[in-house]
C-alpha atoms as a PDB file:
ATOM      1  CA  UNK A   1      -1.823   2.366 -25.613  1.00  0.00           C
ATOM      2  CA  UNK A   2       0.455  -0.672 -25.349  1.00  0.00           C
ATOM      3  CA  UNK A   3       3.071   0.853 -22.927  1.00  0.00           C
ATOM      4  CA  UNK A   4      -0.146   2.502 -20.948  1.00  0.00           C
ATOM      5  CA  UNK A   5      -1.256  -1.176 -20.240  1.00  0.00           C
ATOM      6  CA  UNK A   6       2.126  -2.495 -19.563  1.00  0.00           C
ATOM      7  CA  UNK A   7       2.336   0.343 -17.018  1.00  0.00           C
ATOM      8  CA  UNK A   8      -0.640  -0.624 -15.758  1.00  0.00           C
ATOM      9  CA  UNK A   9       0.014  -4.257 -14.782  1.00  0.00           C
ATOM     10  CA  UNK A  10       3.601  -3.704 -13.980  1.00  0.00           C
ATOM     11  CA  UNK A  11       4.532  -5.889 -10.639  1.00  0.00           C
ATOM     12  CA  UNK A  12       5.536  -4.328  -8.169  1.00  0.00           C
ATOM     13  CA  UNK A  13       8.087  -6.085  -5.957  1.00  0.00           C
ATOM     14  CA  UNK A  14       6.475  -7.904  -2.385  1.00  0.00           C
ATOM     15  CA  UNK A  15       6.651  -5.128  -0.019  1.00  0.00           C
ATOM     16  CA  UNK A  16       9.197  -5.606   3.364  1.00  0.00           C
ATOM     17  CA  UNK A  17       7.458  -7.186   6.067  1.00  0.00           C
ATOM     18  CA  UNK A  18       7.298  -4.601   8.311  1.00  0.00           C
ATOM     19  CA  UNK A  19       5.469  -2.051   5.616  1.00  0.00           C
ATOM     20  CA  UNK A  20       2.630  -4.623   5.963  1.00  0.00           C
ATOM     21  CA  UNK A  21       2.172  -4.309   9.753  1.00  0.00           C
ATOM     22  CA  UNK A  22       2.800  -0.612  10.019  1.00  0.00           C
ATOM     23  CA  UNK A  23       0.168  -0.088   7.000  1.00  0.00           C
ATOM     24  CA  UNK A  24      -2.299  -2.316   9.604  1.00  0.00           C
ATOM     25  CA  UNK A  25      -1.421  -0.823  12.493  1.00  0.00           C
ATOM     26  CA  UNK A  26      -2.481   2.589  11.517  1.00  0.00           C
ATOM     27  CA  UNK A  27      -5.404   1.408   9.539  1.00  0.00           C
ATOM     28  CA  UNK A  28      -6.677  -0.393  13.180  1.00  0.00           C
ATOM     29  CA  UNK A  29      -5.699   3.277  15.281  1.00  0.00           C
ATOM     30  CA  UNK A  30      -7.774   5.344  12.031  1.00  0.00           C
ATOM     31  CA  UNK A  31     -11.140   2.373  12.863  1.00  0.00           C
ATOM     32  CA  UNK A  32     -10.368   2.460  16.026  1.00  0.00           C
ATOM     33  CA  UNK A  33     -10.245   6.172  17.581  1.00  0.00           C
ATOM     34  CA  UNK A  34     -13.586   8.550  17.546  1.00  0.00           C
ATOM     35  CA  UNK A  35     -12.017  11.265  16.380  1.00  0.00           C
ATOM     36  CA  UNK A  36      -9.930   9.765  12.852  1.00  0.00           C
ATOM     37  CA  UNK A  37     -13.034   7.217  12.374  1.00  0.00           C
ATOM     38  CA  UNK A  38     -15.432  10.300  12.025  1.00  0.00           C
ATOM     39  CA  UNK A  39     -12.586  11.943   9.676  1.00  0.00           C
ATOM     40  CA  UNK A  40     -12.482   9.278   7.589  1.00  0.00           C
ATOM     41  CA  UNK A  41     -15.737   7.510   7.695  1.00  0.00           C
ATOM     42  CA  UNK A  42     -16.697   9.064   4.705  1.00  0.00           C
ATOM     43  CA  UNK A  43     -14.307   7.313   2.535  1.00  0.00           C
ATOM     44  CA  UNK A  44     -16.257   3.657   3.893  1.00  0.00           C
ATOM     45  CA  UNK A  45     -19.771   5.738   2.794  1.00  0.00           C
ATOM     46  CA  UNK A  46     -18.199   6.267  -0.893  1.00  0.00           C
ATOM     47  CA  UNK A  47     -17.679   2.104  -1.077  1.00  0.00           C
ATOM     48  CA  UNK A  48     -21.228   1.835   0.831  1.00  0.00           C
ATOM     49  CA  UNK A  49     -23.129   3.859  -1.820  1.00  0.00           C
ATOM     50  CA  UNK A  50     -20.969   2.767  -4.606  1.00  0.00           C
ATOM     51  CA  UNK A  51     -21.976  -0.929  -3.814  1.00  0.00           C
ATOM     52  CA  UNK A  52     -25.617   0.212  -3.966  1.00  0.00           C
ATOM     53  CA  UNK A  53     -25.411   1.818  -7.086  1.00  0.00           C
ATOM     54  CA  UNK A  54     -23.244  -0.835  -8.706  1.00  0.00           C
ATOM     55  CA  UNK A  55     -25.667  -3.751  -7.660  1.00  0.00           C
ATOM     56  CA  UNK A  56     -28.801  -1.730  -9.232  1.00  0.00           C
ATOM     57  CA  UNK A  57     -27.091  -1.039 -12.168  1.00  0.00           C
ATOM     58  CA  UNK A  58     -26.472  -5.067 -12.610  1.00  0.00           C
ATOM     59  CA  UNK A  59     -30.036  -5.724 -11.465  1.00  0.00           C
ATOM     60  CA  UNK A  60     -31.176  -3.247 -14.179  1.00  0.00           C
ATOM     61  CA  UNK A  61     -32.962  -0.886 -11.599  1.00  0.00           C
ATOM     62  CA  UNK A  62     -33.023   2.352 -12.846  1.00  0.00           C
ATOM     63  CA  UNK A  63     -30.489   4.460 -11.082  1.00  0.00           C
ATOM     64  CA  UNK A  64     -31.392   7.891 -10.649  1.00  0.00           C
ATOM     65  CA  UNK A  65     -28.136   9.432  -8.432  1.00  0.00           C
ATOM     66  CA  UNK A  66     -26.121   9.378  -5.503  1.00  0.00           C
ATOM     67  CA  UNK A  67     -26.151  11.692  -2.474  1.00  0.00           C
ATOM     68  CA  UNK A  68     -23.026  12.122   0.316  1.00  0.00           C
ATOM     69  CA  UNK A  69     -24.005  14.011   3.256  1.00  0.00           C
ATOM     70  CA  UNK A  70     -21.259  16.119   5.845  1.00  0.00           C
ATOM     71  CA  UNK A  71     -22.411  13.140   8.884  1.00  0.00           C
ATOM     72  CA  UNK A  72     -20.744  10.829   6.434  1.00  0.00           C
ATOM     73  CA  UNK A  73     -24.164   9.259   5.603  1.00  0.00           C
ATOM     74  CA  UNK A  74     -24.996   8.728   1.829  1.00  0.00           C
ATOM     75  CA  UNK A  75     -28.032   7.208  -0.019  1.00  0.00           C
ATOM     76  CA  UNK A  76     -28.493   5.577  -3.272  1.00  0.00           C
ATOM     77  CA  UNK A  77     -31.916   6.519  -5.179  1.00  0.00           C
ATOM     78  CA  UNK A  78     -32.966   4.028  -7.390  1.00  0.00           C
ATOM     79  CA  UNK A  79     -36.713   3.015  -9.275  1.00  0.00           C
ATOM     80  CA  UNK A  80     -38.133   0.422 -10.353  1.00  0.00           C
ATOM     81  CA  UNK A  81     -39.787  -2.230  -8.416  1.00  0.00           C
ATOM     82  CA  UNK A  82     -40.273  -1.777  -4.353  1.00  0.00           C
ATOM     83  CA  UNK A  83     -39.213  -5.434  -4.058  1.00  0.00           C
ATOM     84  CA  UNK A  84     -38.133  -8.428  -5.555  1.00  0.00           C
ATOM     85  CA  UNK A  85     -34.917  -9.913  -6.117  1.00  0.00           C
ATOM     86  CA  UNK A  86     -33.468  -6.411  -7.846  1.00  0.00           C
ATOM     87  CA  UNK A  87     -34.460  -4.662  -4.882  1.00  0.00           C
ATOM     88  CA  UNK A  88     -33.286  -6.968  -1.867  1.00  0.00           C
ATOM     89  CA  UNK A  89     -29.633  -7.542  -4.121  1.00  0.00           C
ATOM     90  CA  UNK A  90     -29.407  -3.732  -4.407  1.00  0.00           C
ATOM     91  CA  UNK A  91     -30.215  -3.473  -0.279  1.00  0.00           C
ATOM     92  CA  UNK A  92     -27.879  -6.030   0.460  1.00  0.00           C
ATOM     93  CA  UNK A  93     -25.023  -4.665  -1.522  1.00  0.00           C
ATOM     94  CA  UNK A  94     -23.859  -1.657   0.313  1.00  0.00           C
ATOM     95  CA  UNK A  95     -22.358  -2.931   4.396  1.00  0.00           C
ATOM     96  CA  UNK A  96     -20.768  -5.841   2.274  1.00  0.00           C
ATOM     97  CA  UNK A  97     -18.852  -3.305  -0.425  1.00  0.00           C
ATOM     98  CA  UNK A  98     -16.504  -2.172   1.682  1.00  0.00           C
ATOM     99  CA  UNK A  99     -15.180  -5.188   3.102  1.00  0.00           C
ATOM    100  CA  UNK A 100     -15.280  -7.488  -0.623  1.00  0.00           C
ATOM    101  CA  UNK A 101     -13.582  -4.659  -2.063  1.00  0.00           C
ATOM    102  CA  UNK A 102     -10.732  -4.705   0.230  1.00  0.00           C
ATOM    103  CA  UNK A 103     -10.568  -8.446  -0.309  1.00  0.00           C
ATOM    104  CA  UNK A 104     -10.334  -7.703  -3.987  1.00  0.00           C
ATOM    105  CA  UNK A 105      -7.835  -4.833  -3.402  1.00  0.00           C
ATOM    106  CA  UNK A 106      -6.042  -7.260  -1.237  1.00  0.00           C
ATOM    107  CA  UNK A 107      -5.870  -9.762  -3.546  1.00  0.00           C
ATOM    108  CA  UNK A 108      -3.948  -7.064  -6.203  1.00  0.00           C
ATOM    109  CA  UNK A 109      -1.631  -5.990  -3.994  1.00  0.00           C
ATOM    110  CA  UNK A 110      -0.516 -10.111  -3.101  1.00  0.00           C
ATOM    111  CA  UNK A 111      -0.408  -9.790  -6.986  1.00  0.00           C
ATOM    112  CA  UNK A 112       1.942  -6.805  -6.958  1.00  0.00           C
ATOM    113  CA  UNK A 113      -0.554  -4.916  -9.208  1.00  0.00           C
ATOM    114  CA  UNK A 114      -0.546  -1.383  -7.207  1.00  0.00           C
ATOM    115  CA  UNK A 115      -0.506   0.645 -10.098  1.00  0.00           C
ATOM    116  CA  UNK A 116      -3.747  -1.565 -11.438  1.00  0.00           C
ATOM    117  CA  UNK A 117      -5.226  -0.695  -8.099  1.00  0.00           C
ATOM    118  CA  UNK A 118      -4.404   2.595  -7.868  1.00  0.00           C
ATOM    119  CA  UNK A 119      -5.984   3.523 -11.578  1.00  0.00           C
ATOM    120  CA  UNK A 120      -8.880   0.867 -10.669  1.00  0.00           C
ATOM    121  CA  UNK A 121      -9.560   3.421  -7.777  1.00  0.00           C
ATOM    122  CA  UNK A 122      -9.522   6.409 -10.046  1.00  0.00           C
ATOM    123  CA  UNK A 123     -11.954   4.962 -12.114  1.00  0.00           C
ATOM    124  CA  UNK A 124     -14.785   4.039  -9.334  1.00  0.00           C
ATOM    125  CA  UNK A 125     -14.681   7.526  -8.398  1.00  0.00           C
ATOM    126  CA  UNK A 126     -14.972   8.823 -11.633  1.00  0.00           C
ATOM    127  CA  UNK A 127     -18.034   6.559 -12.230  1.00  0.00           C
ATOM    128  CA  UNK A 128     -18.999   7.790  -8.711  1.00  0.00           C
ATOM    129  CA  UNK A 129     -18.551  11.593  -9.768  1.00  0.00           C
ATOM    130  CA  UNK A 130     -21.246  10.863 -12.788  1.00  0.00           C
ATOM    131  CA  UNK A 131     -23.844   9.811 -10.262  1.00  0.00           C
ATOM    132  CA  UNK A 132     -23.810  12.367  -7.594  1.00  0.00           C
ATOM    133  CA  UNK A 133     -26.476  14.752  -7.318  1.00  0.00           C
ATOM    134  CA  UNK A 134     -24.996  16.825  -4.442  1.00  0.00           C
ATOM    135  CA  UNK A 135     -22.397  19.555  -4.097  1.00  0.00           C
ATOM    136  CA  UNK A 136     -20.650  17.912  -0.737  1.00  0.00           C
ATOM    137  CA  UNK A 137     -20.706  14.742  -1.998  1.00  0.00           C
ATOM    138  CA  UNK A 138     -19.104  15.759  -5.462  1.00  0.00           C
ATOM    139  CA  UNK A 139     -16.395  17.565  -3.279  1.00  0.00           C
ATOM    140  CA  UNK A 140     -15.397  15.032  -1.075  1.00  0.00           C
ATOM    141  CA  UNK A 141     -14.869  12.757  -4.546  1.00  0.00           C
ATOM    142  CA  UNK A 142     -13.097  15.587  -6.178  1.00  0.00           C
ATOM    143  CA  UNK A 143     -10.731  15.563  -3.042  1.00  0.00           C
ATOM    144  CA  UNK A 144     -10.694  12.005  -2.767  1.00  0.00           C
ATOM    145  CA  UNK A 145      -9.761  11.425  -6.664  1.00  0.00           C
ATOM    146  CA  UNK A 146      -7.021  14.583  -6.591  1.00  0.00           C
ATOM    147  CA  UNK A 147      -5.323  13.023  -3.963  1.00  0.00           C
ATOM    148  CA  UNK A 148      -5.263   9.788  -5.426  1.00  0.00           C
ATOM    149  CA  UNK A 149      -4.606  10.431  -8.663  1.00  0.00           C
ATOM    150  CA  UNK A 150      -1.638  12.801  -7.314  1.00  0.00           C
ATOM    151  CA  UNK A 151      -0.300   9.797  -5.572  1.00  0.00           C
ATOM    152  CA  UNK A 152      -0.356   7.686  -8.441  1.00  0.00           C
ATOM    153  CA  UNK A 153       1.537  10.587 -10.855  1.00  0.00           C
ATOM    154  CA  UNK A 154       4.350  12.030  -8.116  1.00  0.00           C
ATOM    155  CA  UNK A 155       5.123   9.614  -5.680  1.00  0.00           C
ATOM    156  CA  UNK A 156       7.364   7.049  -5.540  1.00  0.00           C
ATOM    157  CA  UNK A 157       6.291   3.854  -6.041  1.00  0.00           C
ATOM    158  CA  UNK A 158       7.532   2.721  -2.673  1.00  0.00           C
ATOM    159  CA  UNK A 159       5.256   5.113  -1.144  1.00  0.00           C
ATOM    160  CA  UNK A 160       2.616   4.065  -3.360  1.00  0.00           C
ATOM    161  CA  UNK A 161       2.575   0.178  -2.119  1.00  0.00           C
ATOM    162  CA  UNK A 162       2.600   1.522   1.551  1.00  0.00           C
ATOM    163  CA  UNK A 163      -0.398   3.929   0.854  1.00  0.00           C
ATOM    164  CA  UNK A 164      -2.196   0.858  -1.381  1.00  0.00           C
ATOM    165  CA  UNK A 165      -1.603  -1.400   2.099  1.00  0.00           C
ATOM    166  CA  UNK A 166      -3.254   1.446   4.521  1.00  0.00           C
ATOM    167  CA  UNK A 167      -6.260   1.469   1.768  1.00  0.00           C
ATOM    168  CA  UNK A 168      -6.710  -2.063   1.775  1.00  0.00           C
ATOM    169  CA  UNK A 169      -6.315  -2.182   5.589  1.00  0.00           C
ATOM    170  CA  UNK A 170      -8.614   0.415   6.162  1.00  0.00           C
ATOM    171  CA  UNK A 171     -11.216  -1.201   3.905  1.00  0.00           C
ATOM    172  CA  UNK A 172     -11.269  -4.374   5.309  1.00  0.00           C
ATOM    173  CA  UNK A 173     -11.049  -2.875   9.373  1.00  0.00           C
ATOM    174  CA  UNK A 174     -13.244   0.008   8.368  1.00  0.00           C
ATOM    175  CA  UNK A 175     -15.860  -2.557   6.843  1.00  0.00           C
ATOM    176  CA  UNK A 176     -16.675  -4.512  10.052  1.00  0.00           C
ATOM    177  CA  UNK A 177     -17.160  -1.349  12.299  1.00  0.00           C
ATOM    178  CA  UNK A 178     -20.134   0.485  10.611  1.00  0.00           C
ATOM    179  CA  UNK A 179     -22.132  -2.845  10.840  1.00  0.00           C
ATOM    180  CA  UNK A 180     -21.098  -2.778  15.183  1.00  0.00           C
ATOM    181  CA  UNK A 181     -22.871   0.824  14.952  1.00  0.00           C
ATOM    182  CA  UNK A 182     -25.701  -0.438  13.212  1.00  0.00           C
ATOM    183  CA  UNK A 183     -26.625  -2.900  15.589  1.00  0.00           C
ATOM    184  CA  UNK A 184     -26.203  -1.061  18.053  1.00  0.00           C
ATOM    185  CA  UNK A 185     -28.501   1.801  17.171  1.00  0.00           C
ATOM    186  CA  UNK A 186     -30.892  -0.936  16.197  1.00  0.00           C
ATOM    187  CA  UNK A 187     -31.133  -1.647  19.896  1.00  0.00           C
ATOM    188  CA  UNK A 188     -31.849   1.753  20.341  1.00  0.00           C
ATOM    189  CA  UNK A 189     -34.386   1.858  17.931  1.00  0.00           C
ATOM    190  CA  UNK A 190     -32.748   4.209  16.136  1.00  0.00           C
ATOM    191  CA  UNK A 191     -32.086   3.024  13.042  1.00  0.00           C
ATOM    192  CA  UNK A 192     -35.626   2.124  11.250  1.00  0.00           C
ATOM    193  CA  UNK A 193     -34.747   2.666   8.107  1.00  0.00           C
ATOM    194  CA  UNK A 194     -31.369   0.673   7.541  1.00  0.00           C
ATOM    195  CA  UNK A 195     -30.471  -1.514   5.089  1.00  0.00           C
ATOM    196  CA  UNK A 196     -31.024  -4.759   7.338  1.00  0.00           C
ATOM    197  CA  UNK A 197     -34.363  -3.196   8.210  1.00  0.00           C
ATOM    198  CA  UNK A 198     -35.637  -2.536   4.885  1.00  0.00           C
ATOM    199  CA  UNK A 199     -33.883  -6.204   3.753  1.00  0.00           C
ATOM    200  CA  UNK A 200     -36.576  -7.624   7.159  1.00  0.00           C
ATOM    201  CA  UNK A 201     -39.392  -5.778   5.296  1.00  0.00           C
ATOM    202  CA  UNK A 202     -38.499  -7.071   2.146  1.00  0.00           C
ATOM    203  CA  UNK A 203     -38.377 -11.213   2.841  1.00  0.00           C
ATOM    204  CA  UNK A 204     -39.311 -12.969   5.601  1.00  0.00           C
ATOM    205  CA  UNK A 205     -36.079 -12.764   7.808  1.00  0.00           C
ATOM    206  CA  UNK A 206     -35.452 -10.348  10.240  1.00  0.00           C
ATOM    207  CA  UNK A 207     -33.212  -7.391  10.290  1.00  0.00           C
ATOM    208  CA  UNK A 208     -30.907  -9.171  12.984  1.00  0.00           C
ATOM    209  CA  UNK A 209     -30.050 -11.853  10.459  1.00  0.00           C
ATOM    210  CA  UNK A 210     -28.770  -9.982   8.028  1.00  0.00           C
ATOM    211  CA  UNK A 211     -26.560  -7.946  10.680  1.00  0.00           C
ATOM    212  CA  UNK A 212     -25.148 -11.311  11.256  1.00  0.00           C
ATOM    213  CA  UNK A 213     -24.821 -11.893   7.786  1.00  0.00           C
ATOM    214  CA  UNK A 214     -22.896  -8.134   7.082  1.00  0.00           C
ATOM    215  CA  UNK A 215     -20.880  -9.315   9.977  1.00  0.00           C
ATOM    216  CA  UNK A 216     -19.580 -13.208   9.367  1.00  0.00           C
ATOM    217  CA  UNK A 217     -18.696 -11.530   5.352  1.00  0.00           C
ATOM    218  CA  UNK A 218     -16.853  -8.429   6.915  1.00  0.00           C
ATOM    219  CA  UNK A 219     -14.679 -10.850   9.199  1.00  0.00           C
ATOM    220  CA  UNK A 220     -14.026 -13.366   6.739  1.00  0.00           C
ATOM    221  CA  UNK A 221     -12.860 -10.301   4.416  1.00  0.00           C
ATOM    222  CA  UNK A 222     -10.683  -9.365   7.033  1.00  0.00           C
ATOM    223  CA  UNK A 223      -9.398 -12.756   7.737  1.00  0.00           C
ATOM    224  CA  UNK A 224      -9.085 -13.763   4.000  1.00  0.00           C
ATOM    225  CA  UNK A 225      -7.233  -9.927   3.358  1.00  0.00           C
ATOM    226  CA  UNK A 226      -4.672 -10.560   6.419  1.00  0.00           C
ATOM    227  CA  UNK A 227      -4.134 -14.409   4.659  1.00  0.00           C
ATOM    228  CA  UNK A 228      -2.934 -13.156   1.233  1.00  0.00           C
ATOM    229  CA  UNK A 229      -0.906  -9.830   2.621  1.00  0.00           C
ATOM    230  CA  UNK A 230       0.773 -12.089   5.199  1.00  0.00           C
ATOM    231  CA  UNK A 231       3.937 -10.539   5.129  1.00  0.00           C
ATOM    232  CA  UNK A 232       5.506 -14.099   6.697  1.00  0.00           C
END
């Protein structure tokens, strides 16, 4: 047990400049391109739902499972009562997930704790796995988890920081852009039912704010993130 937990907080020397900028270069082309952001959307809707399902767990809602659909779309069912401070905490929890943890993930991997990361990863999707009452959704984890868990187990650990990096990047990038969609299908009156929608219905500020809110948290994430992996 001893030598598992000094393997697990083992620092990892500060990666070479350049690792930094290549990991956020390709996490910005991934967010940034149609094609790779529908690919790997998903991965942003395992965070999303996770967030939900973490908050209502710490609100003591009862939380009844977790579904991941093929569109990359996901919902969190929960009971207990339809509003309150439980319910609006548990609404509010999933477009900022993403982006705080990639600020937490960032802040391990200033810390030289990739190996901590990694297996901190592996865990959330294990706890994820528990909760999912879907066969797609316990696929996509399955893959998810085997590739990260063979990452952690045969590669070396140089490739391991660089792969940490992209995650992080692509956390904190891939955090701001599903809120842009949002508000944008808001306009189009196509998106009743969101979070920020629900959060209007459930206090007496409207939907638009709490865009705004997602938004200024997402972009401080990413600004905070880019701060401590600074490679300068």
């Amino acid at each position: 047990m001893d030598k598992l937990w000094a393997h697990l907080i083992e620092v990892q020397p500060a990666p070479d400049p350049w690792v930094v900028v290549v990991s956020a270069l390709a996490a910005l082309v991934i967010v940034s391109f149609r094609t790779s952001w529908q690919l790997s959307r998903g991965l942003i809707t395992i965070a999303h739902e996770g967030g939900h399902a973490l908050m209502a767990l710490l609100t003591r809602r009862k939380l009844e499972g977790i579904r991941l659909h093929s569109d990359t779309s996901g919902v969190t069912l929960t009971r207990g009562r339809p509003n309150g401070p439980g319910m609006v905490l548990t609404a509010l929890a999933g477009y900022l997930a993403p982006s705080l943890l990639g600020l937490g993930a960032a802040w391990l991997t200033e810390q030289g704790r990739i190996t901590l990361l990694i297996w901190g990863v592996l865990l959330f999707l294990v706890c994820m796995l528990l909760l999912i009452r879907n066969l797609y959704g316990a696929l996509i984890l399955l893959a998810t988890g085997g590739a990260v868990f063979a990452l952690s187990m045969y590669a070396p650990g140089e490739v391991q920081q660089a792969a940490a990096l992209a995650a992080v990047w692509f956390l904190l990038l891939g955090g701001v852009r599903p809120i842009v969609e949002l508000q944008r299908k808001r306009r189009r009156r196509e998106a009743r039912d969101s979070d920020a929608d629900q959060l209007a219905r459930l206090t007496f500020l409207p939907g638009g704010f709490y865009v705004f809110f997602f938004l200024l948290v997402a972009c401080a994430s990413v600004v905070a993130g880019a701060y401590l992996m600074n490679p300068l």
